[in-house]
Protein backbone atom coordinates (compact mmCIF):
# COMPACT_ATOMS: atom_id res chain seq x y z
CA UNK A 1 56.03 70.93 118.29
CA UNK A 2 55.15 67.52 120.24
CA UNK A 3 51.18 67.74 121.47
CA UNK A 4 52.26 65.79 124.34
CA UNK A 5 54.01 66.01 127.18
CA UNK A 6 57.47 64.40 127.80
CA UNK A 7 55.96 61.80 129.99
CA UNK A 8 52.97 61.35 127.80
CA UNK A 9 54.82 60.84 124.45
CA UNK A 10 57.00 58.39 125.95
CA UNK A 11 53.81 56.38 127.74
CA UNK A 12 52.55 56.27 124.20
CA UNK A 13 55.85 55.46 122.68
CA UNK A 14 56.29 52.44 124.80
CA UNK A 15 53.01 51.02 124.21
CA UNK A 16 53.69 50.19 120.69
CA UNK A 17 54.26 46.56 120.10
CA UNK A 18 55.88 44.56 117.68
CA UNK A 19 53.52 42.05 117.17
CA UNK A 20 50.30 41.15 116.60
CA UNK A 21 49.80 44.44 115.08
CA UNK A 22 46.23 45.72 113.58
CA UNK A 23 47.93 45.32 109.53
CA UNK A 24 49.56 42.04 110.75
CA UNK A 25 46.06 40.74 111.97
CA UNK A 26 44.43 41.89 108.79
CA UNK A 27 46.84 40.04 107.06
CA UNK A 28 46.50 36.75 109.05
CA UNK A 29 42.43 36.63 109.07
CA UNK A 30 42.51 36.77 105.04
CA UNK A 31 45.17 34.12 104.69
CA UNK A 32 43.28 32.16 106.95
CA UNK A 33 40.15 32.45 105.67
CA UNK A 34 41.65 31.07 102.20
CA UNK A 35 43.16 27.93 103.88
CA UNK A 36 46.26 28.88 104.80
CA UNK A 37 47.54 27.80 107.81
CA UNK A 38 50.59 28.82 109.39
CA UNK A 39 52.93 29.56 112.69
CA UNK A 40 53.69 33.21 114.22
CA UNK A 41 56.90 34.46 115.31
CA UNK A 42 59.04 31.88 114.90
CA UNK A 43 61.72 32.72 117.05
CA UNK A 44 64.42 30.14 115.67
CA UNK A 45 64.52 32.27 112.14
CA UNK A 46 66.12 35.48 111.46
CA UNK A 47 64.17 38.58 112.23
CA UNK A 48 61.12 36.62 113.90
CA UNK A 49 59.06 36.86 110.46
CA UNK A 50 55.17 37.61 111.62
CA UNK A 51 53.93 34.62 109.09
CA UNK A 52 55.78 31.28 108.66
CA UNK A 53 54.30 29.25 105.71
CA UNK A 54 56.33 25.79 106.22
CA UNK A 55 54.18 24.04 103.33
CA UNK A 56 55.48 26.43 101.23
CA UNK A 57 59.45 27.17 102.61
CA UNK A 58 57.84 31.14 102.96
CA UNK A 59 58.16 33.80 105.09
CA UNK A 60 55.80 36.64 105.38
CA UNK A 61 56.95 40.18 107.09
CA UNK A 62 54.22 43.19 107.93
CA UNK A 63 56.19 45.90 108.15
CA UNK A 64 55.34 49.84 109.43
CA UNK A 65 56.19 51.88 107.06
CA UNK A 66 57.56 54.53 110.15
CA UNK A 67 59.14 51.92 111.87
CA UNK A 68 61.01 50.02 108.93
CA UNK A 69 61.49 53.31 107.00
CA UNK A 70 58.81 52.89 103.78
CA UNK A 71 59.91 55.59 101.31
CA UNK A 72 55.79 56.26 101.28
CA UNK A 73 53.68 59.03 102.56
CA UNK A 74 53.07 57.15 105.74
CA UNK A 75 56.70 57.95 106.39
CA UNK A 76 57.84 61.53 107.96
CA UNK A 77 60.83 61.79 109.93
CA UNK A 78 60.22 63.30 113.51
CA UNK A 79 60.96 66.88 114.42
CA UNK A 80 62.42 66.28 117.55
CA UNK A 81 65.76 64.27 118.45
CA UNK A 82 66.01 63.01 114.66
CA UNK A 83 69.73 62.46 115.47
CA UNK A 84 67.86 59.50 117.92
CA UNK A 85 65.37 58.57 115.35
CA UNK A 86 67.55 58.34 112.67
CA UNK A 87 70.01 55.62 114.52
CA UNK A 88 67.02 53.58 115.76
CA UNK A 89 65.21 53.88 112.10
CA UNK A 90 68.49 52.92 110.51
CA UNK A 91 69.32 50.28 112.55
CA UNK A 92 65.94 49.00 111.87
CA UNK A 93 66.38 48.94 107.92
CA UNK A 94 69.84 47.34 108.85
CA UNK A 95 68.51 44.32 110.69
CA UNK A 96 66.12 43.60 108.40
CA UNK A 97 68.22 43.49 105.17
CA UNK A 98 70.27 40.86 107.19
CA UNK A 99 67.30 38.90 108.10
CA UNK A 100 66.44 38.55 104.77
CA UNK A 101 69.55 37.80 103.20
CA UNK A 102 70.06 35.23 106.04
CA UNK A 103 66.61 33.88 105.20
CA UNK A 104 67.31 33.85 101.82
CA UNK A 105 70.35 31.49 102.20
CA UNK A 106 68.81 29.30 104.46
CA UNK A 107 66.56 28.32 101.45
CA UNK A 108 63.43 30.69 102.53
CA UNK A 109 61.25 32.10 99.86
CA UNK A 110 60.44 35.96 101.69
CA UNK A 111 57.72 38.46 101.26
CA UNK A 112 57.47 42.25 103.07
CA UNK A 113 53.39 43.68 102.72
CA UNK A 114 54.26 47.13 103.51
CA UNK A 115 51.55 49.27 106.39
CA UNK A 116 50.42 51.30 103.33
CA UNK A 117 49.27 48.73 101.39
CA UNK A 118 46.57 48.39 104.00
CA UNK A 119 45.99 51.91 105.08
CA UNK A 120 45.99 55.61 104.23
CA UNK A 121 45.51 56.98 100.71
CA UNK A 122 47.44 55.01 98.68
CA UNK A 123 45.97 51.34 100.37
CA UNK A 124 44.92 48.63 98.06
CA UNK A 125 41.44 46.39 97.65
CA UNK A 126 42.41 44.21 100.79
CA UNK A 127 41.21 41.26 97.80
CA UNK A 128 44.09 42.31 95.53
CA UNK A 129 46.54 42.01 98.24
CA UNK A 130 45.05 38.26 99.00
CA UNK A 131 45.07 37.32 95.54
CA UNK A 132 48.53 38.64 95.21
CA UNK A 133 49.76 36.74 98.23
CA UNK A 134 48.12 33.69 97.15
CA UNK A 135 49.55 33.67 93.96
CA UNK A 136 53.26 34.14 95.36
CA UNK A 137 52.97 31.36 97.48
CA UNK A 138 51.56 29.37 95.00
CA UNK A 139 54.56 30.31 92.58
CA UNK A 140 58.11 29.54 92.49
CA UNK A 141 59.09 33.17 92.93
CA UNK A 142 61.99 34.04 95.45
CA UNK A 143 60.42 37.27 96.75
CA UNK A 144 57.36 39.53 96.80
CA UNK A 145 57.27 43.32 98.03
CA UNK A 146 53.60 44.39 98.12
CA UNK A 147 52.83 48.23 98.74
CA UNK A 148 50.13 50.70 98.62
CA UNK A 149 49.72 52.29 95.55
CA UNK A 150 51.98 54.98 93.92
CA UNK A 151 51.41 58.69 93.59
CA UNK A 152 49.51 59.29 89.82
């Protein structure tokens, strides 16, 4: 059962943006603070990827794990209307595999840091995902998934 009201839930619904979100800005100060330098949102690529690293032909996503579907304990499909969710959710997951396969043509090297990488129980030393990053783009590797640590 929903703690809201209809008109609430969907108020609160709504003000969820796409961008510029708190994991996304976490994400962008670190970089930043270790030199990299970079442009947001690039419209003219496939799926709008948060980071563009044009030194380095890289592409960095910040995905929610709700909103892109993260098989992770941030993840819980809704109660109510899942026939809804699950269309949006999925449509979601779909869009993004053909960004990044479109990406990936074009010659784009892509990374995904995953919400719980950054938050909840199973988030990593904010250093470790830094390091991680740094070394990717430093690399010659095609792809990089970073997420929060797994169940033990």
């Amino acid at each position: 059962m929903d703690v809201h009201d209809k008109a609430t839930r969907s108020r609160n619904m709504a003000a969820i943006q796409g961008k510029n979100t708190r994991p996304e800005l976490m994400i962008r100060k670190a970089l930043h603070a270790e030199g990299f330098r970079f442009r947001l949102h690039r419209r003219d690529l496939p799926g709008k990827p948060d980071l563009v690293l044009p030194r380095f032909h890289a592409v960095i996503f910040v995905h929610g794990c709700f909103w892109h579907h993260h098989t992770c304990h941030l993840f819980k499909w809704p109660a109510t209307r899942p026939e809804f969710w699950q269309k949006k959710i999925g449509r979601n997951v779909e869009n993004d595999a053909r960004a990044l396969e479109q990406l990936q043509k074009d010659g784009w090297r892509t990374a995904i840091v995953w919400e719980c990488a950054l938050k909840g129980k199973a988030r990593l030393d904010p250093a470790v995902i830094v390091q991680t990053l740094s070394s990717w783009l430093h690399s010659d590797k095609q792809t990089l998934t970073v997420q929060g640590k797994s169940a033990e």
